[in-house]
PDB file of N, CA and C in Angstrom:
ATOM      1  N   UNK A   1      15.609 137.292 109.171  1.00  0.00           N
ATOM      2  CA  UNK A   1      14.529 137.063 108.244  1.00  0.00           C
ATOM      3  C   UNK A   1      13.767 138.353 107.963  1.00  0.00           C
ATOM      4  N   UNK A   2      13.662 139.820 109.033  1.00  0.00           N
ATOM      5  CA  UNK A   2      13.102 140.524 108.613  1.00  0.00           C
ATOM      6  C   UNK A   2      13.835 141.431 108.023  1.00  0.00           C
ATOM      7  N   UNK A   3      15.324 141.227 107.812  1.00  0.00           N
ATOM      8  CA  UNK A   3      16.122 141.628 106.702  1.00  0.00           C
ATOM      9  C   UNK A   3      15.618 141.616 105.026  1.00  0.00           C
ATOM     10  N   UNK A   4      15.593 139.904 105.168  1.00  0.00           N
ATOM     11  CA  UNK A   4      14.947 139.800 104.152  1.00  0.00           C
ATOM     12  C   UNK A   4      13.725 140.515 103.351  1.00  0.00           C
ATOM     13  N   UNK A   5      12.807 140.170 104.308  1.00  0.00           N
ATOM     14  CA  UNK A   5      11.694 140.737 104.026  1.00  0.00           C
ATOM     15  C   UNK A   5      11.673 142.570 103.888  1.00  0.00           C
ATOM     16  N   UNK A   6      12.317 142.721 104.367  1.00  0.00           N
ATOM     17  CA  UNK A   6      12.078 144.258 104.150  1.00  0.00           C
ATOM     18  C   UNK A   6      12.943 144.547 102.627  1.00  0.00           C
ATOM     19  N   UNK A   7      13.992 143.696 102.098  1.00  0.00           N
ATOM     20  CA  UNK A   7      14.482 143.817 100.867  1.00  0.00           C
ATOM     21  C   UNK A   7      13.318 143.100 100.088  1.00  0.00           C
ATOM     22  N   UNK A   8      12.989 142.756 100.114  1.00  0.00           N
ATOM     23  CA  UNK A   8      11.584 142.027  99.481  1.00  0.00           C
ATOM     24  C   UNK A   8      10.729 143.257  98.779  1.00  0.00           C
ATOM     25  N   UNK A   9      10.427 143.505  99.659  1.00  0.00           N
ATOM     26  CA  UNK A   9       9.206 144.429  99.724  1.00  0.00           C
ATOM     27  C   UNK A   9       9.795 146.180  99.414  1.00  0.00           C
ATOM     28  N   UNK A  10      11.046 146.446  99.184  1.00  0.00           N
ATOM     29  CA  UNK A  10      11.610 147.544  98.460  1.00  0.00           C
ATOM     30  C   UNK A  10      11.804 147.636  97.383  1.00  0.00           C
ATOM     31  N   UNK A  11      11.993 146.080  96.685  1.00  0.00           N
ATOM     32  CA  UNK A  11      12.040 145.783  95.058  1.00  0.00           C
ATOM     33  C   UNK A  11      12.998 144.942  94.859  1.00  0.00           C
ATOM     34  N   UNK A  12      14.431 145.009  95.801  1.00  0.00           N
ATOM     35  CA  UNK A  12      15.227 144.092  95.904  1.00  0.00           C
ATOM     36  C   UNK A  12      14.988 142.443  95.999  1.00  0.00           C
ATOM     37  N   UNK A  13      16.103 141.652  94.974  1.00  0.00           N
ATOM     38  CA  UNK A  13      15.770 140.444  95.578  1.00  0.00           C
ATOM     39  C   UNK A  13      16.864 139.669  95.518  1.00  0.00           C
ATOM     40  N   UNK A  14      17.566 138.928  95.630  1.00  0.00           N
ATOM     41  CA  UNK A  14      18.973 138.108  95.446  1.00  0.00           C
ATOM     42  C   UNK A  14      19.047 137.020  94.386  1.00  0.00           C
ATOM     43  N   UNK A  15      20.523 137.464  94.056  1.00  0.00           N
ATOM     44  CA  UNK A  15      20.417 136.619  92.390  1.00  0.00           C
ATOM     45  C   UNK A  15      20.500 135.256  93.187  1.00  0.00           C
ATOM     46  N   UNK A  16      20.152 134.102  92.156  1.00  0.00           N
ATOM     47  CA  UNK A  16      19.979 132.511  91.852  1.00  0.00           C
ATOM     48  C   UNK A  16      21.537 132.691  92.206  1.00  0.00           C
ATOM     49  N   UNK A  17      21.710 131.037  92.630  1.00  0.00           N
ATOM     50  CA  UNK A  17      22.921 130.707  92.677  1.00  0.00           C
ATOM     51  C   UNK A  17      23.285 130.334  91.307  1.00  0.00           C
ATOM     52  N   UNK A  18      22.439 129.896  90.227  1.00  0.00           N
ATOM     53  CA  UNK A  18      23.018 130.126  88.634  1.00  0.00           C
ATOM     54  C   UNK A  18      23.826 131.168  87.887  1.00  0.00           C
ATOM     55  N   UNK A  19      23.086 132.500  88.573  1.00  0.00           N
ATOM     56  CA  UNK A  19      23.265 133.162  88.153  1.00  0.00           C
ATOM     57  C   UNK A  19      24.909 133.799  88.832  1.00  0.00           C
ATOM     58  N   UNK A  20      24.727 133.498  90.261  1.00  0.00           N
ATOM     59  CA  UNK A  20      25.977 133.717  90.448  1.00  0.00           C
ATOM     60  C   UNK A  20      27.823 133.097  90.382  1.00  0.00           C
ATOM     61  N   UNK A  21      27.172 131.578  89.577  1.00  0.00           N
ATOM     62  CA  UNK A  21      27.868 130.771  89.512  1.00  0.00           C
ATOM     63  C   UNK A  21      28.225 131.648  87.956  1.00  0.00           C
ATOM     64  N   UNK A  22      27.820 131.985  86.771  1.00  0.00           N
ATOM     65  CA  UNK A  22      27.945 132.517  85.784  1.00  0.00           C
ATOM     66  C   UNK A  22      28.688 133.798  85.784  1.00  0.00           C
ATOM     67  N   UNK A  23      28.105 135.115  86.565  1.00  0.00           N
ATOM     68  CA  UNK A  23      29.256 136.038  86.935  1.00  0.00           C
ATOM     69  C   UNK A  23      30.302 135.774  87.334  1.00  0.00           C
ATOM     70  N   UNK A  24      30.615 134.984  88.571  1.00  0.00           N
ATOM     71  CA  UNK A  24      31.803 134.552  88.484  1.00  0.00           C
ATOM     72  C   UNK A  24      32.967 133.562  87.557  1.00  0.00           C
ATOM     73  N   UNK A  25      31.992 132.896  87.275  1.00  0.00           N
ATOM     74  CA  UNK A  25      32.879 131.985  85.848  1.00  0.00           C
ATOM     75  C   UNK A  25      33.292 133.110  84.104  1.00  0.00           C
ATOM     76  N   UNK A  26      32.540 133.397  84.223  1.00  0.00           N
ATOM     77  CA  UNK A  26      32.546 134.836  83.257  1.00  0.00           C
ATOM     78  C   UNK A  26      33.655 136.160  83.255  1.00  0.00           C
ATOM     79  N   UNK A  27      33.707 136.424  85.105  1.00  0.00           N
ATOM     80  CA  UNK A  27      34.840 137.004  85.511  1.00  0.00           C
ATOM     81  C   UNK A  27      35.964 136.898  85.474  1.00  0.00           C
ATOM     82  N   UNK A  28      36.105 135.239  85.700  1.00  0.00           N
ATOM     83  CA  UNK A  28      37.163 135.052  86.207  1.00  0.00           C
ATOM     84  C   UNK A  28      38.072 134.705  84.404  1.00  0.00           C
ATOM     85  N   UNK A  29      37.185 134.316  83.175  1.00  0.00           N
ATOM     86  CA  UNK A  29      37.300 134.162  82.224  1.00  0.00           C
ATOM     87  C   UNK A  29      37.527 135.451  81.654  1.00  0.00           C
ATOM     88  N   UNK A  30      37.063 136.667  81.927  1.00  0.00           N
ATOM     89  CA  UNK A  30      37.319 138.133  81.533  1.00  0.00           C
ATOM     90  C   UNK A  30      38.394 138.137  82.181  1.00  0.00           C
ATOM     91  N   UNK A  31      39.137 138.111  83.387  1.00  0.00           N
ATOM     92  CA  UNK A  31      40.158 138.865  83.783  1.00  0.00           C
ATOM     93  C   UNK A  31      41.234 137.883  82.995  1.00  0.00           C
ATOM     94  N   UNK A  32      41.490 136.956  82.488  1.00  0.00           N
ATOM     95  CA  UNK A  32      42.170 136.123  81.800  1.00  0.00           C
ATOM     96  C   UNK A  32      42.547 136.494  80.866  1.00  0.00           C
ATOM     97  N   UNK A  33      41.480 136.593  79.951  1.00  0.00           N
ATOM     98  CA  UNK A  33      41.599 137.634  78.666  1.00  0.00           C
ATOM     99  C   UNK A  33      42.231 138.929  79.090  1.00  0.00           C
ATOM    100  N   UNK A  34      41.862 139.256  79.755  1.00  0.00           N
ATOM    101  CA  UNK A  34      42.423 140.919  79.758  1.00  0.00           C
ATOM    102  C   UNK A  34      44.319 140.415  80.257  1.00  0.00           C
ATOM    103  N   UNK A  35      44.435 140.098  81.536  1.00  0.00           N
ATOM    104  CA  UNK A  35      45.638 140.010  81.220  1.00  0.00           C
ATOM    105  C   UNK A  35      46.507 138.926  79.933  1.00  0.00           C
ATOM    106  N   UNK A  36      45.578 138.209  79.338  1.00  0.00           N
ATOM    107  CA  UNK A  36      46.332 137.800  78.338  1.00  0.00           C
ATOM    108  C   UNK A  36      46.656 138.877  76.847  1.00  0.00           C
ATOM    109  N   UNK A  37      45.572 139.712  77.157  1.00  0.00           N
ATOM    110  CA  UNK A  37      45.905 141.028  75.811  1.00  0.00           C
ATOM    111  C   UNK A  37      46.438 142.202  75.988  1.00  0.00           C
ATOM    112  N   UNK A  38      46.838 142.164  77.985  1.00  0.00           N
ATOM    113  CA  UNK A  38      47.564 143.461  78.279  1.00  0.00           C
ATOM    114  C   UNK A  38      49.056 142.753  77.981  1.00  0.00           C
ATOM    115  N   UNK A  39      49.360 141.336  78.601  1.00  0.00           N
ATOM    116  CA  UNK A  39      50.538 141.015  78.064  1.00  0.00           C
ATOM    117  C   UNK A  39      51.014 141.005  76.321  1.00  0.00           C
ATOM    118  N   UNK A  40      50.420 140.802  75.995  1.00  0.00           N
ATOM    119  CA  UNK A  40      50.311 140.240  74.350  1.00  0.00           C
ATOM    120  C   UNK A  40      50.501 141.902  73.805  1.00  0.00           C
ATOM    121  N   UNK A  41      49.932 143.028  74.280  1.00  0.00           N
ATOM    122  CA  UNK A  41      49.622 144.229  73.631  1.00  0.00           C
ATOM    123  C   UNK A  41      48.656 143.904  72.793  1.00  0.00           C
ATOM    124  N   UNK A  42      47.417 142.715  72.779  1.00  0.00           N
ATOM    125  CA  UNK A  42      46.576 143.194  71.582  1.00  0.00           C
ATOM    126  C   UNK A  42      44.741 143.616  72.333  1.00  0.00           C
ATOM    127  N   UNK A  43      44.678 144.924  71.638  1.00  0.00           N
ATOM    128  CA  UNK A  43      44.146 145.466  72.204  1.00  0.00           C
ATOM    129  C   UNK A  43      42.300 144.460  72.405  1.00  0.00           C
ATOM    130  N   UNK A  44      42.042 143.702  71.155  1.00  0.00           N
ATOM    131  CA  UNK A  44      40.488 143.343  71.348  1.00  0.00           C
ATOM    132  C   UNK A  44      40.632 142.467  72.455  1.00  0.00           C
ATOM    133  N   UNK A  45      41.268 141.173  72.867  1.00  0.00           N
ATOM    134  CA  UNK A  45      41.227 140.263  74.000  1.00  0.00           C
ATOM    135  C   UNK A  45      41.292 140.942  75.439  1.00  0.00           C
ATOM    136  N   UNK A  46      42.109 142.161  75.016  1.00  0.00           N
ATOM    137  CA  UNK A  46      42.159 143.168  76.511  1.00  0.00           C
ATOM    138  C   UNK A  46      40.823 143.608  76.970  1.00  0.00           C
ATOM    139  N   UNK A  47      39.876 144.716  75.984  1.00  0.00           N
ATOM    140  CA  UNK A  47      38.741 145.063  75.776  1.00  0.00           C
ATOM    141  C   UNK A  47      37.565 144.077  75.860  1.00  0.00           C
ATOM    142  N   UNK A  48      37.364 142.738  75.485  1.00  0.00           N
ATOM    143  CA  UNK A  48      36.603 141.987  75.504  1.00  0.00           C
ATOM    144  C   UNK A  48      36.911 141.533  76.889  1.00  0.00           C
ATOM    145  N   UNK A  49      37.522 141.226  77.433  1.00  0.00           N
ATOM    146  CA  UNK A  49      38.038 140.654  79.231  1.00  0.00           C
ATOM    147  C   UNK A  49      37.611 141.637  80.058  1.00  0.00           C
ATOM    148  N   UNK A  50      37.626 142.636  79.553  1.00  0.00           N
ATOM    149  CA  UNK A  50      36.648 143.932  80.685  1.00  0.00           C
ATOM    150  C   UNK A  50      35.789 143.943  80.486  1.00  0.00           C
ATOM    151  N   UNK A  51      35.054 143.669  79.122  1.00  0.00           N
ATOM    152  CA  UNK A  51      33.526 143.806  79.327  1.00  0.00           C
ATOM    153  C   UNK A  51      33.192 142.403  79.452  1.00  0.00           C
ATOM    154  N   UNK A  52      33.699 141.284  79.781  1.00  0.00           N
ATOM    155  CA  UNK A  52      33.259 140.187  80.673  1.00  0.00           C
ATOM    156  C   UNK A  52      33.321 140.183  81.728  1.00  0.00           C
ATOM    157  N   UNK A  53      34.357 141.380  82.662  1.00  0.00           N
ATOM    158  CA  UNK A  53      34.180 141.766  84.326  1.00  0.00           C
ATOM    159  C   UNK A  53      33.208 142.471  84.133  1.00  0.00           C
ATOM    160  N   UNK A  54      32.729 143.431  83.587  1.00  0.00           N
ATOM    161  CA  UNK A  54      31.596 144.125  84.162  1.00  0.00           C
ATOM    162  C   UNK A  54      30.143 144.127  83.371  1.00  0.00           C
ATOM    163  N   UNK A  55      30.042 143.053  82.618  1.00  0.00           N
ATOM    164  CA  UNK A  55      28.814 143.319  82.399  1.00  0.00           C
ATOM    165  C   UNK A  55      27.643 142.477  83.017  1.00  0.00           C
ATOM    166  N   UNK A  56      27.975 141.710  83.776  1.00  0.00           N
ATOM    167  CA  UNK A  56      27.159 141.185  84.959  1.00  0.00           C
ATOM    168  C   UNK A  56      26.591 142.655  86.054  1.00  0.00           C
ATOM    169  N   UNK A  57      27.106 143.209  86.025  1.00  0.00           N
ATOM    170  CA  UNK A  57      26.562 144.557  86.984  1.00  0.00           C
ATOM    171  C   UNK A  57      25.529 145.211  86.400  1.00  0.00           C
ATOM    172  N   UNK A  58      25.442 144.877  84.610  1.00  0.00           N
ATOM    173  CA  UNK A  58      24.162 145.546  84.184  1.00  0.00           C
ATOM    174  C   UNK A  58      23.530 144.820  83.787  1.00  0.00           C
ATOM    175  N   UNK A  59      23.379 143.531  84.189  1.00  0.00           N
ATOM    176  CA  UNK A  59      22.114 142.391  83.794  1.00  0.00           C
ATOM    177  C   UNK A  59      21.597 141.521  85.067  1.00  0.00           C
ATOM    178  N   UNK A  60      20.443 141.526  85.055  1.00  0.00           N
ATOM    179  CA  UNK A  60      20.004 140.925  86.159  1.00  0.00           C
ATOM    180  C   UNK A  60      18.958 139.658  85.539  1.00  0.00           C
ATOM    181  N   UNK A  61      18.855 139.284  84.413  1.00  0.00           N
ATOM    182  CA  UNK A  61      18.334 138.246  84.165  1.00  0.00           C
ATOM    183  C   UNK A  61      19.285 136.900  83.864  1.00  0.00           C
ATOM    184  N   UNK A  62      19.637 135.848  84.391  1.00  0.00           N
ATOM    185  CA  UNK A  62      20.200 134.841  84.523  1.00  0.00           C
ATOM    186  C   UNK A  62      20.454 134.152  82.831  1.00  0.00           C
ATOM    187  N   UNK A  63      19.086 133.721  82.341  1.00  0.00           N
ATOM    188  CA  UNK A  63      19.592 134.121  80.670  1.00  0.00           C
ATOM    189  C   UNK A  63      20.193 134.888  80.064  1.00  0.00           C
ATOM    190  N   UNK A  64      20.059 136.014  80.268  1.00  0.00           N
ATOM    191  CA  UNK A  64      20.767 137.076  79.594  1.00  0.00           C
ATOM    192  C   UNK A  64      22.027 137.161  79.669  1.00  0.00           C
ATOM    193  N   UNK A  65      22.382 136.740  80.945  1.00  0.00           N
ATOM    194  CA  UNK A  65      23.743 136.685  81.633  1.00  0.00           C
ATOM    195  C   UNK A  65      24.409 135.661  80.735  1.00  0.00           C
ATOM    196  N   UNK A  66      23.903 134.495  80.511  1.00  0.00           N
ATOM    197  CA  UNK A  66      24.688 133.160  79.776  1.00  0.00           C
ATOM    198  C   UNK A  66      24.658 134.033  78.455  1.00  0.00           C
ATOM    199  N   UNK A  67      23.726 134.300  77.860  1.00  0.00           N
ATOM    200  CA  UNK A  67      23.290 134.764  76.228  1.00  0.00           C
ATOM    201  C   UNK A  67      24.836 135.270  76.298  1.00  0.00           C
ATOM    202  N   UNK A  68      24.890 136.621  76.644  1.00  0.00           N
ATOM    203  CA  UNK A  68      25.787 137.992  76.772  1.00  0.00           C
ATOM    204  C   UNK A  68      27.136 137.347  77.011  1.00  0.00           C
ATOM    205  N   UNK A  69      27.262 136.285  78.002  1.00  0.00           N
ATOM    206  CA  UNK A  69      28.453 135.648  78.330  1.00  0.00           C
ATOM    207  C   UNK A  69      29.269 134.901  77.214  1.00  0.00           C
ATOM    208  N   UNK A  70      28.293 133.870  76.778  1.00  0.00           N
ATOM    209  CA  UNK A  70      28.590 133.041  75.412  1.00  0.00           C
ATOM    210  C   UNK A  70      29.181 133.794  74.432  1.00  0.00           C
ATOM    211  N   UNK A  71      28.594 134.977  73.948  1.00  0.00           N
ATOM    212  CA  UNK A  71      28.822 135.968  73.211  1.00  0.00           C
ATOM    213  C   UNK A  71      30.096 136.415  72.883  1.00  0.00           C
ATOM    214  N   UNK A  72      30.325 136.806  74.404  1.00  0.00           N
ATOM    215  CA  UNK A  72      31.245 137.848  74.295  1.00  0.00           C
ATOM    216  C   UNK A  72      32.992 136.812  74.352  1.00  0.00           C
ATOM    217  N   UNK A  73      32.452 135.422  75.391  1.00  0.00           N
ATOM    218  CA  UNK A  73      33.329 134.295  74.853  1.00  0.00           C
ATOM    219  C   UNK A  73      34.087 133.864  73.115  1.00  0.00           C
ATOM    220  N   UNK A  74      33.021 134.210  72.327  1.00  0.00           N
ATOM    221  CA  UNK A  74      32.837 133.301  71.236  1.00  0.00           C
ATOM    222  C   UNK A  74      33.329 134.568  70.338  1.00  0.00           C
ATOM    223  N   UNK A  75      33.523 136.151  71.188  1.00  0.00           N
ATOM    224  CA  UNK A  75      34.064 136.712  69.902  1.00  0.00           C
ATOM    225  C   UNK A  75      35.187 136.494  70.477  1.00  0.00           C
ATOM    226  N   UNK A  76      35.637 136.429  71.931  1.00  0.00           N
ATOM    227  CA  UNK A  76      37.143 136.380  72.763  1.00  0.00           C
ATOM    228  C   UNK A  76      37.950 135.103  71.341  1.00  0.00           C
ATOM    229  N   UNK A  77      37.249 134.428  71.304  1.00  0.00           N
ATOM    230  CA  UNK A  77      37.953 132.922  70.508  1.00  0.00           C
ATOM    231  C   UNK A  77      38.031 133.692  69.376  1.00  0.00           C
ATOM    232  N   UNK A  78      37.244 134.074  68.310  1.00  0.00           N
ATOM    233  CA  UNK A  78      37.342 134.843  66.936  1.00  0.00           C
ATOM    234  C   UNK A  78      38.466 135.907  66.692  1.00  0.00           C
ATOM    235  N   UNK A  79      38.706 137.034  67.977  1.00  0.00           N
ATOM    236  CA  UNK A  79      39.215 138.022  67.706  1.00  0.00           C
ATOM    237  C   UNK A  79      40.604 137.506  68.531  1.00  0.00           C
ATOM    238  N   UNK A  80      41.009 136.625  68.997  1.00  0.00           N
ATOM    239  CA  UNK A  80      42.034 135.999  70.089  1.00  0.00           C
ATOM    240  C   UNK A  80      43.228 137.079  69.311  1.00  0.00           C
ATOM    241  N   UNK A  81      43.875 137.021  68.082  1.00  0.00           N
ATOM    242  CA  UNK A  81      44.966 136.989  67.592  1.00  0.00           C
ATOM    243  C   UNK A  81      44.945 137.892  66.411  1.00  0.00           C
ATOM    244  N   UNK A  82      43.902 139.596  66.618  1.00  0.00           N
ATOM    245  CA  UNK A  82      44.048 140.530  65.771  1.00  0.00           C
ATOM    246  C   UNK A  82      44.038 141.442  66.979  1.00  0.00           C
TER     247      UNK A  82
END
C-alpha cells in the first residue's frame, strides 16, 4: 500500500479497468488489421493496425481512448480494400 501511495503522490496513477479493457480490445483489433494488410500487401489496413497498437501509449484519458479507437476502426472498415 505504500507502493501505492508513493505513486500517488509522484503524479502517477493506474488506468481504470475501462480503460484497460479498450487498449487491449483495440490491440488486439490493430494487430489483425496489420497482419491482414501485411498479408493482402495493402498498405492502409497495415498502417491503420499499428496505429491501433500504439496509440494507447499516448492517451491517457479513457474517452479519448474509445473516441481515437472508434475512429481509427471506422476508417480500418472505409479504407479495408484500397
Amino acid at each position: 500500500m505504500d507502493e501505492l501511495n508513493l505513486l500517488q503522490s509522484s503524479g502517477l496513477s493506474l488506468p481504470s479497468p475501462a480503460y484497460l479493457f479498450g487498449a487491449i480490445i483495440f490491440g488486439i483489433i490493430g494487430f489483425a488489421a496489420y497482419r491482414y494488410g501485411k498479408k493482402t500487401t495493402l498498405s492502409y489496413p497495415k498502417w491503420i493496425g499499428v496505429a491501433l497498437m500504439l496509440y494507447p501509449y499516448a492517451i491517457s484519458r479513457t474517452w479519448l481512448l474509445y473516441l481515437v479507437g472508434a475512429s481509427l476502426c471506422s476508417a480500418l472498415y472505409f479504407f479495408r480494400h484500397q
